[in-house]
PDB file of N, CA and C in Angstrom:
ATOM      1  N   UNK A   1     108.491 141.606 178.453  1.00  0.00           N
ATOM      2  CA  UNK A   1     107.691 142.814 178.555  1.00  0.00           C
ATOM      3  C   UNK A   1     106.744 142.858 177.375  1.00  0.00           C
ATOM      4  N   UNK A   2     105.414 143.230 177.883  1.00  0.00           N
ATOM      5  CA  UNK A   2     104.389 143.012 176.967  1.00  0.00           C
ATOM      6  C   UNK A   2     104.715 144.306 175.389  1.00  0.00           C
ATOM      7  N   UNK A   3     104.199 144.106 174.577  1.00  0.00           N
ATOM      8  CA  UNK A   3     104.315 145.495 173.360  1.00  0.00           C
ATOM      9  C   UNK A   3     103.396 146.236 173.851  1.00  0.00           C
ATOM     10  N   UNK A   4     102.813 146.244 174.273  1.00  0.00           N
ATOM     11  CA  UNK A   4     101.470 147.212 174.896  1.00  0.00           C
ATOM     12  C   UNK A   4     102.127 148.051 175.717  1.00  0.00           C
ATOM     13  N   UNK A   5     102.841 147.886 176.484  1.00  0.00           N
ATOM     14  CA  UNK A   5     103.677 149.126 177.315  1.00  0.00           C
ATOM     15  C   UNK A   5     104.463 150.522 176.597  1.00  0.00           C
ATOM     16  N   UNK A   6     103.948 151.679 176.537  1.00  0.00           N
ATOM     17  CA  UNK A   6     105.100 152.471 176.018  1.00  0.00           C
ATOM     18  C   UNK A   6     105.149 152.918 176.655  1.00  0.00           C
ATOM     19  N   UNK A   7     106.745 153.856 176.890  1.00  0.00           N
ATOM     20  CA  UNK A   7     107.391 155.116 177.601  1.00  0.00           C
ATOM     21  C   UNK A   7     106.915 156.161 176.716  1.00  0.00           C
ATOM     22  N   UNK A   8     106.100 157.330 177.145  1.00  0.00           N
ATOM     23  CA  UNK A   8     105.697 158.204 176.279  1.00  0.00           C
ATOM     24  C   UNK A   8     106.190 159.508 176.908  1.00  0.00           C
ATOM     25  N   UNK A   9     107.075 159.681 177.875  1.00  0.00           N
ATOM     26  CA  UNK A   9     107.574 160.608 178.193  1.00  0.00           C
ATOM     27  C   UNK A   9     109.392 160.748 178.471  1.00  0.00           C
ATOM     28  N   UNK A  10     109.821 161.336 176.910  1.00  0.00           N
ATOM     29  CA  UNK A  10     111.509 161.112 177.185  1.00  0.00           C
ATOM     30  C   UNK A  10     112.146 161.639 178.229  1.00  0.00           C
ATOM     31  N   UNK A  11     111.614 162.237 179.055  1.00  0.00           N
ATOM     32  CA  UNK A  11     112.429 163.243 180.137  1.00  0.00           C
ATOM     33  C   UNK A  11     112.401 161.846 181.166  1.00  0.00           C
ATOM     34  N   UNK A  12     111.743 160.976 181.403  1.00  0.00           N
ATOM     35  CA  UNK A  12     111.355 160.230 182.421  1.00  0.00           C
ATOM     36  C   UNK A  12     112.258 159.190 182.590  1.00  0.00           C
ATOM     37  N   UNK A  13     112.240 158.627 183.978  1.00  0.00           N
ATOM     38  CA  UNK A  13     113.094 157.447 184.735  1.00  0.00           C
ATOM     39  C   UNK A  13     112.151 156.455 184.176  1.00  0.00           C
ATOM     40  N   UNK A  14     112.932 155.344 183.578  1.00  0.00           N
ATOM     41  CA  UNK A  14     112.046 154.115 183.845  1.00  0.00           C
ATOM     42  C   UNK A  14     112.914 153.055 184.447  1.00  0.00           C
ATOM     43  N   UNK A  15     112.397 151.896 184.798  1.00  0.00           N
ATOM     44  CA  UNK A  15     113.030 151.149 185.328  1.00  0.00           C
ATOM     45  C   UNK A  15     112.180 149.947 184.244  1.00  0.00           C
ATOM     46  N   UNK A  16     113.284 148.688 183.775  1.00  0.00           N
ATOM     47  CA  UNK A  16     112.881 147.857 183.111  1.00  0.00           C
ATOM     48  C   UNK A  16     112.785 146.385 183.270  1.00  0.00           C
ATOM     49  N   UNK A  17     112.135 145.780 183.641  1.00  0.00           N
ATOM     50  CA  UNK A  17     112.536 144.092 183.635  1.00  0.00           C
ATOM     51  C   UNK A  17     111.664 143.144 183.238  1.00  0.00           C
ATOM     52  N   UNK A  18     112.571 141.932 182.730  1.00  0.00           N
ATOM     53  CA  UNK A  18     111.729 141.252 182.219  1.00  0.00           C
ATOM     54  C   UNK A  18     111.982 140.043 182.550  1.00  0.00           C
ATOM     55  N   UNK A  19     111.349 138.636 181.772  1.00  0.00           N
ATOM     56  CA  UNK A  19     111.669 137.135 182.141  1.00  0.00           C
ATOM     57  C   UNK A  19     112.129 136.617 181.129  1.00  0.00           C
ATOM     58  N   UNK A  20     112.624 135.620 181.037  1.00  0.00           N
ATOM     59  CA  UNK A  20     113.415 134.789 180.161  1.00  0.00           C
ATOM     60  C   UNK A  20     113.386 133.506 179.950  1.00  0.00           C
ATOM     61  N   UNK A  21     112.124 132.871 179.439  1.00  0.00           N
ATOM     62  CA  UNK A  21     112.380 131.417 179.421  1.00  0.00           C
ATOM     63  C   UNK A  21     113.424 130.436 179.061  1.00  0.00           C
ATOM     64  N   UNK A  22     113.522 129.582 179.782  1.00  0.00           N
ATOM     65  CA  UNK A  22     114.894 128.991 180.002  1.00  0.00           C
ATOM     66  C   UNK A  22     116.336 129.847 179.530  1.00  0.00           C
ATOM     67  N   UNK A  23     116.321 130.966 180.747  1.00  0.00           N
ATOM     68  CA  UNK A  23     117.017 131.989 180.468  1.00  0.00           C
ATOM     69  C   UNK A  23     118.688 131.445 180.526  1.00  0.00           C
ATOM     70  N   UNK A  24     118.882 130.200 180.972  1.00  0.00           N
ATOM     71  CA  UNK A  24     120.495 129.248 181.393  1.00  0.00           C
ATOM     72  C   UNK A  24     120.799 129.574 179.790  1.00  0.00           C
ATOM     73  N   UNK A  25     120.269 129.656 178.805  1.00  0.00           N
ATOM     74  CA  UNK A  25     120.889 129.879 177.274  1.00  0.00           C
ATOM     75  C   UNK A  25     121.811 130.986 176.839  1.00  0.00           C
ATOM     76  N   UNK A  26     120.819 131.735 177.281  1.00  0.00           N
ATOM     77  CA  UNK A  26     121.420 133.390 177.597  1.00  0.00           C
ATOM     78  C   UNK A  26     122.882 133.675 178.020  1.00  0.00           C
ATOM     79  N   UNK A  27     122.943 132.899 178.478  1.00  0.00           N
ATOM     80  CA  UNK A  27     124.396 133.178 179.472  1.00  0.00           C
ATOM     81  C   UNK A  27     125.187 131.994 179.359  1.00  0.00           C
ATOM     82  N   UNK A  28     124.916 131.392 178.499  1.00  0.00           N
ATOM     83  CA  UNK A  28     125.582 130.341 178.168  1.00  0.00           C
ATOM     84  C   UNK A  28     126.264 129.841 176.604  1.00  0.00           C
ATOM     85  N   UNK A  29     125.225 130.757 175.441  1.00  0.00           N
ATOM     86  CA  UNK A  29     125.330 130.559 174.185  1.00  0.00           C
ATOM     87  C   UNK A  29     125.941 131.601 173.693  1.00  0.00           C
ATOM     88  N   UNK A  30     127.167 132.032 173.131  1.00  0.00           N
ATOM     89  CA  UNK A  30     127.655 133.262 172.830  1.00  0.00           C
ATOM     90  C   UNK A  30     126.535 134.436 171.672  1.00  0.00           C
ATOM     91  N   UNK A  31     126.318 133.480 170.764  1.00  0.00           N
ATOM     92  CA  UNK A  31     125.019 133.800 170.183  1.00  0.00           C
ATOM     93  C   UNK A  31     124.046 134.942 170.732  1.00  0.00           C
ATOM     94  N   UNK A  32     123.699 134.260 172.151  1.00  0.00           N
ATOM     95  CA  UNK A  32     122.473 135.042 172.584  1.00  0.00           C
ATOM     96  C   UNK A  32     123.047 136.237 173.410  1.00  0.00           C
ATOM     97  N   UNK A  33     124.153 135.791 173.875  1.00  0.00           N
ATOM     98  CA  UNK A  33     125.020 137.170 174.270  1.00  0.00           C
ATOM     99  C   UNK A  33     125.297 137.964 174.033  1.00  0.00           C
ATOM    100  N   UNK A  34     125.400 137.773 172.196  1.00  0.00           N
ATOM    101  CA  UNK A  34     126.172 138.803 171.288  1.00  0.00           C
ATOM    102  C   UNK A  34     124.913 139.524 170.641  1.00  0.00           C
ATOM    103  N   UNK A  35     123.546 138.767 170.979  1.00  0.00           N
ATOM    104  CA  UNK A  35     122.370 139.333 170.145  1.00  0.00           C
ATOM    105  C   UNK A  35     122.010 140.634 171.769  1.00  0.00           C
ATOM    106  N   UNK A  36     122.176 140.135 172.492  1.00  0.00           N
ATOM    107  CA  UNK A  36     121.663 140.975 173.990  1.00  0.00           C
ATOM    108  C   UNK A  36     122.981 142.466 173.825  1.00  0.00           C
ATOM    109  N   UNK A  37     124.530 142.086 173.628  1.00  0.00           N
ATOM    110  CA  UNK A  37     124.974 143.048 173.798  1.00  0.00           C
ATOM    111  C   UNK A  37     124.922 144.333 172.509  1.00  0.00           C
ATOM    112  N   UNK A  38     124.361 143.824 171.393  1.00  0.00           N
ATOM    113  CA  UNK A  38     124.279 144.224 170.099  1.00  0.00           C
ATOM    114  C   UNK A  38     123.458 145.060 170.136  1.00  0.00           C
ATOM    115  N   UNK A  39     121.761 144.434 171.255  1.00  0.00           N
ATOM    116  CA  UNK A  39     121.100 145.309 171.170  1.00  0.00           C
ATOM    117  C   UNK A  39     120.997 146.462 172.439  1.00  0.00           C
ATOM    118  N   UNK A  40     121.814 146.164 173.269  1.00  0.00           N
ATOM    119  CA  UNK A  40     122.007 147.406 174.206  1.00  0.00           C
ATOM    120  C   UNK A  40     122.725 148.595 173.618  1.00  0.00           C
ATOM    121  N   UNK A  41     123.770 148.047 173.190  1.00  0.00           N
ATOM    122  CA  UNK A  41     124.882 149.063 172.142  1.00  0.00           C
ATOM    123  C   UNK A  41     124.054 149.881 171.356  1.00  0.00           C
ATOM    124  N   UNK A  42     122.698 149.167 170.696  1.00  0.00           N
ATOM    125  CA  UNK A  42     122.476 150.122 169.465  1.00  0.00           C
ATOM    126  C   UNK A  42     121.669 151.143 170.597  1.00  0.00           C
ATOM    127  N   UNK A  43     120.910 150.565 171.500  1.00  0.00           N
ATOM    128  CA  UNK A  43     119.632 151.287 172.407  1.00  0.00           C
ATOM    129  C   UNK A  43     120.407 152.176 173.400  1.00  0.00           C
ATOM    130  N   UNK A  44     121.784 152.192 173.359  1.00  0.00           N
ATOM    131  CA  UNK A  44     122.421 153.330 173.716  1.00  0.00           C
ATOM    132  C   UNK A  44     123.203 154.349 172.725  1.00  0.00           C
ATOM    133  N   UNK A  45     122.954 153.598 171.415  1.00  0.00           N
ATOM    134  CA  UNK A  45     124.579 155.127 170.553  1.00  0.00           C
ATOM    135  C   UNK A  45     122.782 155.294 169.786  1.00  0.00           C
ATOM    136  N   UNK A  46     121.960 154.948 169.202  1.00  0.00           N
ATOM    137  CA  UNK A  46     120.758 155.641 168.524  1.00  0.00           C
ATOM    138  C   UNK A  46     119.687 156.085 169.406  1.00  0.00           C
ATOM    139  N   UNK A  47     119.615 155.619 170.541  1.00  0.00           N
ATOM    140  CA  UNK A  47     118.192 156.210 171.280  1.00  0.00           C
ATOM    141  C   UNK A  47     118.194 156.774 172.587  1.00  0.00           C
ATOM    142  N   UNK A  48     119.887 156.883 172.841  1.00  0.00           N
ATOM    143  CA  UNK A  48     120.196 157.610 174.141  1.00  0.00           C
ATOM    144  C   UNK A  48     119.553 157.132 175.435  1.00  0.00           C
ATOM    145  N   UNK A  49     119.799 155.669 175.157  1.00  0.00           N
ATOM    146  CA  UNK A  49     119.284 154.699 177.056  1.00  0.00           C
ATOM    147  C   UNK A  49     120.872 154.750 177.453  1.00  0.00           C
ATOM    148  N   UNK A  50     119.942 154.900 179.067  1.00  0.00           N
ATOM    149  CA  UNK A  50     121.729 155.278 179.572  1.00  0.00           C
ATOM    150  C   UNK A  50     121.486 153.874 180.785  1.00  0.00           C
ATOM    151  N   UNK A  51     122.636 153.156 180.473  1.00  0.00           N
ATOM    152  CA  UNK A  51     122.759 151.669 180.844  1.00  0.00           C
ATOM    153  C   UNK A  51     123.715 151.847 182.768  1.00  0.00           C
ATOM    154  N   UNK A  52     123.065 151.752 183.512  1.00  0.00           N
ATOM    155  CA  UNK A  52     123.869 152.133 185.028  1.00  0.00           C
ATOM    156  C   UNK A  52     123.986 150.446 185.499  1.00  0.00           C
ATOM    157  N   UNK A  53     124.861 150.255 186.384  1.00  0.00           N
ATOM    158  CA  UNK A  53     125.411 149.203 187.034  1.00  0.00           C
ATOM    159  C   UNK A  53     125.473 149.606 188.369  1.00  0.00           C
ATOM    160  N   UNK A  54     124.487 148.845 188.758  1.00  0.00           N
ATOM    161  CA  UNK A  54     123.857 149.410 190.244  1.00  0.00           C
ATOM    162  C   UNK A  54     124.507 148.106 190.993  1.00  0.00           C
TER     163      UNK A  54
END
């Protein structure tokens, strides 16, 4: 996702996605797992994103 995008309205739904070059790492390197779950954790207990499993 480009930096040029902001959410400028907190009341609002967004929906988010992005790409991952040679994303097989991701899910394969504990590393990059622990950097992905580290930063959901913080983007939910400091900035109140609410993470759903659809």
């Amino acid at each position: 996702m480009s930096r040029n995008y902001k959410f400028h309205n907190p009341e609002g739904t967004y929906f988010v996605t992005f790409a991952v070059v040679e994303w097989i790492d991701v899910f394969t390197r504990n590393e990059y797992k622990d950097i992905i779950l580290d930063s959901l954790g913080y983007c939910r207990k400091e900035k109140g994103m609410d993470v759903e499993n659809i």
